[in-house]
C-alpha atoms as a PDB file:
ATOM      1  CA  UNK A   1       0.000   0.000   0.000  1.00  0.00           C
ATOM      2  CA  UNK A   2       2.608   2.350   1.041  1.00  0.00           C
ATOM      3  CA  UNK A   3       4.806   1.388  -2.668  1.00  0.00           C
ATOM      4  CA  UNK A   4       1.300   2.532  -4.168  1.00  0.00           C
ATOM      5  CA  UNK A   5       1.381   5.281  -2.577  1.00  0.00           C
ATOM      6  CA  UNK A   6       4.659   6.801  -3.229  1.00  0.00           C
ATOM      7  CA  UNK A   7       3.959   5.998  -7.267  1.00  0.00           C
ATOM      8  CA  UNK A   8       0.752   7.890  -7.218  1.00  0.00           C
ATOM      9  CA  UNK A   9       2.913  10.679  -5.242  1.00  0.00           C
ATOM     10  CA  UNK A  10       5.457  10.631  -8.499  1.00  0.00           C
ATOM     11  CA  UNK A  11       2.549  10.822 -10.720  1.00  0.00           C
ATOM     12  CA  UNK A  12       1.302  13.738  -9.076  1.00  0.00           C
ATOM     13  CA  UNK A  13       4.666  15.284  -9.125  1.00  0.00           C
ATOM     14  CA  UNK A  14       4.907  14.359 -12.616  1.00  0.00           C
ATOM     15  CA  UNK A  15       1.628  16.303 -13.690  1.00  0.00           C
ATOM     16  CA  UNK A  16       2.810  19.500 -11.787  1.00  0.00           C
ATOM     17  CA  UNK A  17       5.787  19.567 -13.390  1.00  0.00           C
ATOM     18  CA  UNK A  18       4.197  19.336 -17.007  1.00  0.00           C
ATOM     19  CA  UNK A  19       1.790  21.969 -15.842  1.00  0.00           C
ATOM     20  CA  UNK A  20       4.162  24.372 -14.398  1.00  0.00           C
ATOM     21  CA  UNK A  21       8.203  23.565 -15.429  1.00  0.00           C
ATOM     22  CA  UNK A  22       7.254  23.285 -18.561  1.00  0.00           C
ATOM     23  CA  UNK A  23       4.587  24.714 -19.347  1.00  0.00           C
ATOM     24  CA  UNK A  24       2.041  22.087 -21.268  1.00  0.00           C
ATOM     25  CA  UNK A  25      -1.465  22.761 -20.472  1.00  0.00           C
ATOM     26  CA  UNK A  26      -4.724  21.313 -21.356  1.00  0.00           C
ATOM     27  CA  UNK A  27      -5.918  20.675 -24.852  1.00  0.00           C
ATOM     28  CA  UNK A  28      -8.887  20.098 -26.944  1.00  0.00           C
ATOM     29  CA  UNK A  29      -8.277  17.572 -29.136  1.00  0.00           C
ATOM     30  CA  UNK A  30     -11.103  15.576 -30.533  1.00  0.00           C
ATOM     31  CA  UNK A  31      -9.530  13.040 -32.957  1.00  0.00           C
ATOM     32  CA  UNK A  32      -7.788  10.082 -31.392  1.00  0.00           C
ATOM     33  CA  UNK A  33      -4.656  10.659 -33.849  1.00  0.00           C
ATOM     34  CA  UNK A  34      -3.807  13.729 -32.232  1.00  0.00           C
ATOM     35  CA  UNK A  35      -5.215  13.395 -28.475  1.00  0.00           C
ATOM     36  CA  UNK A  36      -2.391  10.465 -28.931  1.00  0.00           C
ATOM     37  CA  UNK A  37       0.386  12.544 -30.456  1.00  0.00           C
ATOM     38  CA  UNK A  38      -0.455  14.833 -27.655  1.00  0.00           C
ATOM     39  CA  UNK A  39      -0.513  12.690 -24.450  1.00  0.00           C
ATOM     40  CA  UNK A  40       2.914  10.931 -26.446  1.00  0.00           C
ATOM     41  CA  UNK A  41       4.554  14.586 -26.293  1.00  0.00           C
ATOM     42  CA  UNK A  42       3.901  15.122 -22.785  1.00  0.00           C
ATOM     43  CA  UNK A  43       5.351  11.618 -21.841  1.00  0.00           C
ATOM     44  CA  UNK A  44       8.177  12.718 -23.616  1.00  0.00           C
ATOM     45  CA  UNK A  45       9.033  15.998 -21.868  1.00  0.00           C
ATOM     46  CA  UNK A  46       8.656  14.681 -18.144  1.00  0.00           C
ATOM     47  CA  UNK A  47      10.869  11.664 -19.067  1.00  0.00           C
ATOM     48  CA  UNK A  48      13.439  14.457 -20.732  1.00  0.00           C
ATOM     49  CA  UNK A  49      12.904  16.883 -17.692  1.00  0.00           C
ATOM     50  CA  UNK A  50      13.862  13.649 -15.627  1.00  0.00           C
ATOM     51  CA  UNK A  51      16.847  13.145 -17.568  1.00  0.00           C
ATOM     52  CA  UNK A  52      18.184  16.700 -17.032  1.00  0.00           C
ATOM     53  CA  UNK A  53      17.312  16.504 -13.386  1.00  0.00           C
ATOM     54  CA  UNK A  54      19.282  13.050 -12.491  1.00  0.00           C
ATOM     55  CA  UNK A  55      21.988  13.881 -15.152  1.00  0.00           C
ATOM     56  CA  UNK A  56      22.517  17.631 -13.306  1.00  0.00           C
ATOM     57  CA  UNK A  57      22.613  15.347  -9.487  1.00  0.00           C
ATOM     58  CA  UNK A  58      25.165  12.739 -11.177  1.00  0.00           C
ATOM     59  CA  UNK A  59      27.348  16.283 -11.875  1.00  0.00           C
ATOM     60  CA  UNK A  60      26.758  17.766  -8.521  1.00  0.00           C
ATOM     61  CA  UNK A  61      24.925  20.872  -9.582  1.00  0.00           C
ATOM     62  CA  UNK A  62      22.570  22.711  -7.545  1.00  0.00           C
ATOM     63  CA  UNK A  63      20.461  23.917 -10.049  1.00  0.00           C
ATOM     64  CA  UNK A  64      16.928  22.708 -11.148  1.00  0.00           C
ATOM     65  CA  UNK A  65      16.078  21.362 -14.840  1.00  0.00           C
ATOM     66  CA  UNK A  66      14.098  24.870 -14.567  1.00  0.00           C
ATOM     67  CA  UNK A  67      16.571  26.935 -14.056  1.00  0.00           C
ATOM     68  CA  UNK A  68      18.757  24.749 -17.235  1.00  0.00           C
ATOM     69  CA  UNK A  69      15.995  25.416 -19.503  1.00  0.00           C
ATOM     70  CA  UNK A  70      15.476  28.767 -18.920  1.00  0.00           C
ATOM     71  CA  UNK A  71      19.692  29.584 -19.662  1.00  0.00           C
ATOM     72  CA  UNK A  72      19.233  27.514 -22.885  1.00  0.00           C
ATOM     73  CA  UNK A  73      15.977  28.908 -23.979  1.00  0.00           C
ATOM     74  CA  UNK A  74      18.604  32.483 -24.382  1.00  0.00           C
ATOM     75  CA  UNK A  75      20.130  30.256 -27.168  1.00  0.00           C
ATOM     76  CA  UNK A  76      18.423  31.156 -30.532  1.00  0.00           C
ATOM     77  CA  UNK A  77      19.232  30.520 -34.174  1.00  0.00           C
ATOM     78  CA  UNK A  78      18.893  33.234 -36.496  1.00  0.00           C
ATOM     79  CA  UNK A  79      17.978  33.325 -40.503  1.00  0.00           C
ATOM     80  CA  UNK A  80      18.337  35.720 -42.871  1.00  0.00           C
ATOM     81  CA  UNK A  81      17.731  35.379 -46.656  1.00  0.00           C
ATOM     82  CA  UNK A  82      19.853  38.821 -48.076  1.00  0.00           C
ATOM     83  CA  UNK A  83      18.483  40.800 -51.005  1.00  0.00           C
ATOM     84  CA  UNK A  84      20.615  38.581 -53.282  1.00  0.00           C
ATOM     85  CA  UNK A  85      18.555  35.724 -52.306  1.00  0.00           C
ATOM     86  CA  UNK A  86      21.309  34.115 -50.186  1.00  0.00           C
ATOM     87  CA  UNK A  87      20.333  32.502 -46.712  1.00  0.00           C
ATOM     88  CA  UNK A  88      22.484  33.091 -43.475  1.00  0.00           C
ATOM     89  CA  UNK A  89      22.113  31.409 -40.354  1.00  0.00           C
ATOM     90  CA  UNK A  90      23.926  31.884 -37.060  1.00  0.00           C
ATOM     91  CA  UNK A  91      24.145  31.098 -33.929  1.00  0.00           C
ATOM     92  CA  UNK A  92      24.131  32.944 -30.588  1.00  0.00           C
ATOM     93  CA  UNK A  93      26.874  33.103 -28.402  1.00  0.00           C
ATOM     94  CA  UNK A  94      26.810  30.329 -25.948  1.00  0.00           C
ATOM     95  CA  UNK A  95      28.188  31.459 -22.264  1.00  0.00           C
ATOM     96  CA  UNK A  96      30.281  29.485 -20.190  1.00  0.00           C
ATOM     97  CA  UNK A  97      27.335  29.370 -17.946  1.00  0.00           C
ATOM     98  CA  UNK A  98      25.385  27.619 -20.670  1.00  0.00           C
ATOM     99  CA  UNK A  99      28.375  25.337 -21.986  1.00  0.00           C
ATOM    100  CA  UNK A 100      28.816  23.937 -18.210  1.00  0.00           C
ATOM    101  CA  UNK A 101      25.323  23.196 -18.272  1.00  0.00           C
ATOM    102  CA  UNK A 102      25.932  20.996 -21.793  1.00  0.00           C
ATOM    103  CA  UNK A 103      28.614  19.558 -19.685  1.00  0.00           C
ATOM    104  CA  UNK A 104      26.329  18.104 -17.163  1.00  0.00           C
ATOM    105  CA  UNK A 105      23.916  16.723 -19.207  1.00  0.00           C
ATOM    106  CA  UNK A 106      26.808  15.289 -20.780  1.00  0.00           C
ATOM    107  CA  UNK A 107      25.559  16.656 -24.133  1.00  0.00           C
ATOM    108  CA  UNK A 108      27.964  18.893 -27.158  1.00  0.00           C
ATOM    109  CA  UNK A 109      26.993  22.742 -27.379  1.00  0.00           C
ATOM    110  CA  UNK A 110      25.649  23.619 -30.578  1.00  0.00           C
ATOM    111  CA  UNK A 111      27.900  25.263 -32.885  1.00  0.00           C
ATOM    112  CA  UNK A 112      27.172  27.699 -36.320  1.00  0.00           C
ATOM    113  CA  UNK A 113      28.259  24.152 -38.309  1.00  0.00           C
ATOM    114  CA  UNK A 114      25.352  22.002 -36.973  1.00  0.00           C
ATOM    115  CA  UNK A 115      23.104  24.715 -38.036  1.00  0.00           C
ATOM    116  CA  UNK A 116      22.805  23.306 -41.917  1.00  0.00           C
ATOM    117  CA  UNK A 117      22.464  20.011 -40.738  1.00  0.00           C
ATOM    118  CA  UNK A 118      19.010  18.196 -40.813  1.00  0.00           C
ATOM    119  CA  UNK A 119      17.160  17.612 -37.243  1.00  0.00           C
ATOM    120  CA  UNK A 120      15.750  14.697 -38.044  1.00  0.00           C
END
């Protein structure tokens, strides 16, 4: 009873964190497709948002998967298409605030080069 317990407790904790962390709140879908794909891409951002959070203790850093997405949200990618029809991208500057961060999470800062490459 008490092991039941303690999962519906990390459910719980799991729904705040969606709602509030980061920032998914309820939608009206009305085709199963899509109420799916939805439900699938909240799954997918706790089990990230875990990720960061055990990845950041394993490193010994005090701050909160919050506080890691809100330095890398400052990271943007930029496109311009000049008058000569040419296309530029770049890349903000990435602080050593935000590359110790990529450190923890054991993960490779972004760089101007991985900008033309595909995501998927």
């Amino acid at each position: 009873m008490v092991q039941r317990y303690k999962s519906l407790a990390d459910i719980e904790r799991g729904f705040r964190v969606l709602k509030s962390d980061i920032e998914i709140g309820p939608v009206c879908h009305r085709l199963p497709h899509r109420i799916r794909a939805h439900a699938l891409m909240c799954f997918m951002a706790l089990v990230l948002y875990r990720v960061m959070r055990m990845r950041l203790r394993a490193a010994k850093r005090s701050e909160s998967p919050s506080t890691l997405l809100e330095q890398l949200n400052r990271i943007h990618q930029q496109t311009v298409q000049t008058s000569e029809g040419q296309t530029l991208t770049g890349l903000t500057e990435i602080t050593p605030a935000q590359k110790s961060l990529f450190a923890a999470l054991e993960l490779t800062p972004p760089t101007p080069s991985d900008l033309a490459k595909p995501v998927l």
